[in-house]
Protein backbone atom coordinates (compact mmCIF):
# COMPACT_ATOMS: atom_id res chain seq x y z
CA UNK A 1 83.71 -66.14 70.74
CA UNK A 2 85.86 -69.04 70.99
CA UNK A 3 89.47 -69.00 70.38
CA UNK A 4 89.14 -70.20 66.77
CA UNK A 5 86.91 -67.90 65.97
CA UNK A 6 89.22 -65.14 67.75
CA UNK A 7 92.19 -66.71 65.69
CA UNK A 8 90.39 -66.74 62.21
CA UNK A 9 89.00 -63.08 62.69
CA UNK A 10 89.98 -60.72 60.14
CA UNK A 11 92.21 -57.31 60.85
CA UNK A 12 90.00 -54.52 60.35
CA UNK A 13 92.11 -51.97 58.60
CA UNK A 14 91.47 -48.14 58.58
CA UNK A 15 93.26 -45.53 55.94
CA UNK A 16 92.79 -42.25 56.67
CA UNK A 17 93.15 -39.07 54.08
CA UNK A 18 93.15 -35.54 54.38
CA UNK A 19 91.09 -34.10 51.87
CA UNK A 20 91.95 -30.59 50.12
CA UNK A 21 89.44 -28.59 52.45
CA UNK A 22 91.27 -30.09 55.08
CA UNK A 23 88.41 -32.71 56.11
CA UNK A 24 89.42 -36.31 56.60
CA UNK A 25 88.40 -38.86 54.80
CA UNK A 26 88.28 -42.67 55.57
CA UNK A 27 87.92 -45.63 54.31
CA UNK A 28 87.90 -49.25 55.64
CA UNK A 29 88.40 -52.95 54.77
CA UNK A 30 88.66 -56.29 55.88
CA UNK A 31 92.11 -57.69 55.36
CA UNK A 32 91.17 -60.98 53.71
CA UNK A 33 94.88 -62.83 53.48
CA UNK A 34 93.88 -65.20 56.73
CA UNK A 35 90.71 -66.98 54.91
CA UNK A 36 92.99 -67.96 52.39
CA UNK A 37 94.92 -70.64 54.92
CA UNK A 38 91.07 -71.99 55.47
CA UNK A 39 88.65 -71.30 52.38
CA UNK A 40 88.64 -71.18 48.94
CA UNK A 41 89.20 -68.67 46.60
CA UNK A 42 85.97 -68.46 45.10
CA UNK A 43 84.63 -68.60 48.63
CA UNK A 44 86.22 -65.76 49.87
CA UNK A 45 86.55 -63.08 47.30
CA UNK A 46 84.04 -61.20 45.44
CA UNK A 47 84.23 -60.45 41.59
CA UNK A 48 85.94 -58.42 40.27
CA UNK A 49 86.42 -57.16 36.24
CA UNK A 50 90.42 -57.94 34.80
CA UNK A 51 91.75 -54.95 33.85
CA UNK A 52 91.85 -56.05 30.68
CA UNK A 53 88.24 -56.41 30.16
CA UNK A 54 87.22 -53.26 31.72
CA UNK A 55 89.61 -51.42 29.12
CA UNK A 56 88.48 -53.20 26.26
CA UNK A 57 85.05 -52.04 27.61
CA UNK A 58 85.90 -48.40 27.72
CA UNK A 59 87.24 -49.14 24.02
CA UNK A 60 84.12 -50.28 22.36
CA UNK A 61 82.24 -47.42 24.45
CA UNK A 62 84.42 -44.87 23.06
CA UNK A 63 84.29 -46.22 19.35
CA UNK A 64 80.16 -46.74 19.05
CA UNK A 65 79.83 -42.97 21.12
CA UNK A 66 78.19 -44.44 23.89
CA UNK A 67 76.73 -42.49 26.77
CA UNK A 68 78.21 -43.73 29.82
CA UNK A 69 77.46 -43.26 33.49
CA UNK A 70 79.55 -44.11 36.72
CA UNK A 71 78.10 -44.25 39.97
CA UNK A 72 79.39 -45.38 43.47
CA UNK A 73 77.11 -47.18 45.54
CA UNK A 74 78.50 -45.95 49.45
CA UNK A 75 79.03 -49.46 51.61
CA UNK A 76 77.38 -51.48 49.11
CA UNK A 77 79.75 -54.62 50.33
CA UNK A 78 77.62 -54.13 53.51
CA UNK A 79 74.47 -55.31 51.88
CA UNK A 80 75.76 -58.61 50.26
CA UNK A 81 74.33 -61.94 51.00
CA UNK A 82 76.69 -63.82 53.31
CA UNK A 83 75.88 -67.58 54.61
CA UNK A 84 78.53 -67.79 56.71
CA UNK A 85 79.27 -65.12 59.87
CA UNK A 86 82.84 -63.09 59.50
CA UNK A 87 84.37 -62.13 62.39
CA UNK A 88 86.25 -58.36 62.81
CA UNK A 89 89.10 -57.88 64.94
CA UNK A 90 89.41 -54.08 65.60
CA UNK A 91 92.52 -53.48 67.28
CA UNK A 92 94.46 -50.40 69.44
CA UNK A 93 93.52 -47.18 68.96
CA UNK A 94 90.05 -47.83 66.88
CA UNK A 95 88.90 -50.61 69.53
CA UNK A 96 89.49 -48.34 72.36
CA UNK A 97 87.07 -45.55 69.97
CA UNK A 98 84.70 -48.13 69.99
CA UNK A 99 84.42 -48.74 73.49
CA UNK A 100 84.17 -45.33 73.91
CA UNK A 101 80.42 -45.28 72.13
CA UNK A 102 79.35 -47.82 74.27
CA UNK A 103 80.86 -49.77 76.98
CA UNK A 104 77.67 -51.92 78.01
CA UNK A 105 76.97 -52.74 74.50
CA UNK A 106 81.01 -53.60 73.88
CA UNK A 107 82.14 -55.17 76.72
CA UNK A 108 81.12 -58.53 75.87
CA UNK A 109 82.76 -58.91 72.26
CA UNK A 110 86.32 -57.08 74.28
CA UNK A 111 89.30 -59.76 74.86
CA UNK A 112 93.13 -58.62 75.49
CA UNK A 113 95.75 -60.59 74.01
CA UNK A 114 98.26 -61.05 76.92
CA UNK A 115 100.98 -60.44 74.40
CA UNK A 116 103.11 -57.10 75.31
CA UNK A 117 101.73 -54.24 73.13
């Protein structure tokens, strides 16, 4: 990677939950806020439904009686058409993880920031 592509890489951000049965549950996202110094809005978020219009949705559902279904489709961002490559930074604790799995396959995409940790 070059060094503008290191600098424009996104933060990979982890949240972790512990669930009632005392599993843990995680989640994880791309923190977009850096593409907005270099792309467009429409270029860089996906759709997504106002509040507004989702409740005036449920309304006319609830008034006609209508049958409704909701369904999550798991990592479904994953699968989205993309023209352009994105970059993830993972950083600390979760990069070292990674490394863990696989070293040879790793290595190569591994940098240190000489900035004091």
């Amino acid at each position: 990677m070059t060094y503008d592509e290191r600098k424009n890489a996104l933060r990979y951000l982890m949240f972790l939950k512990e669930k009632c049965d005392r599993s843990i549950k995680a989640r994880g996202c791309a923190d977009g806020r850096l593409q907005h110094i270099y792309t467009n809005k429409e270029d860089s978020s996906s759709p997504t439904v106002s509040i507004e219009a989702m409740m005036l949705s449920c309304a006319m559902d609830a008034k006609e009686n209508r049958y409704v279904v909701v369904s999550d489709i798991p990592a479904e961002f994953l699968h989205a058409d993309m023209e352009d490559n994105i970059h993830m930074l993972l950083e600390g604790t979760l990069a070292k993880m990674i490394m863990k799995l696989d070293q040879s396959m790793y290595r190569k995409h591994t940098w240190y920031n000489k900035r004091a940790s």
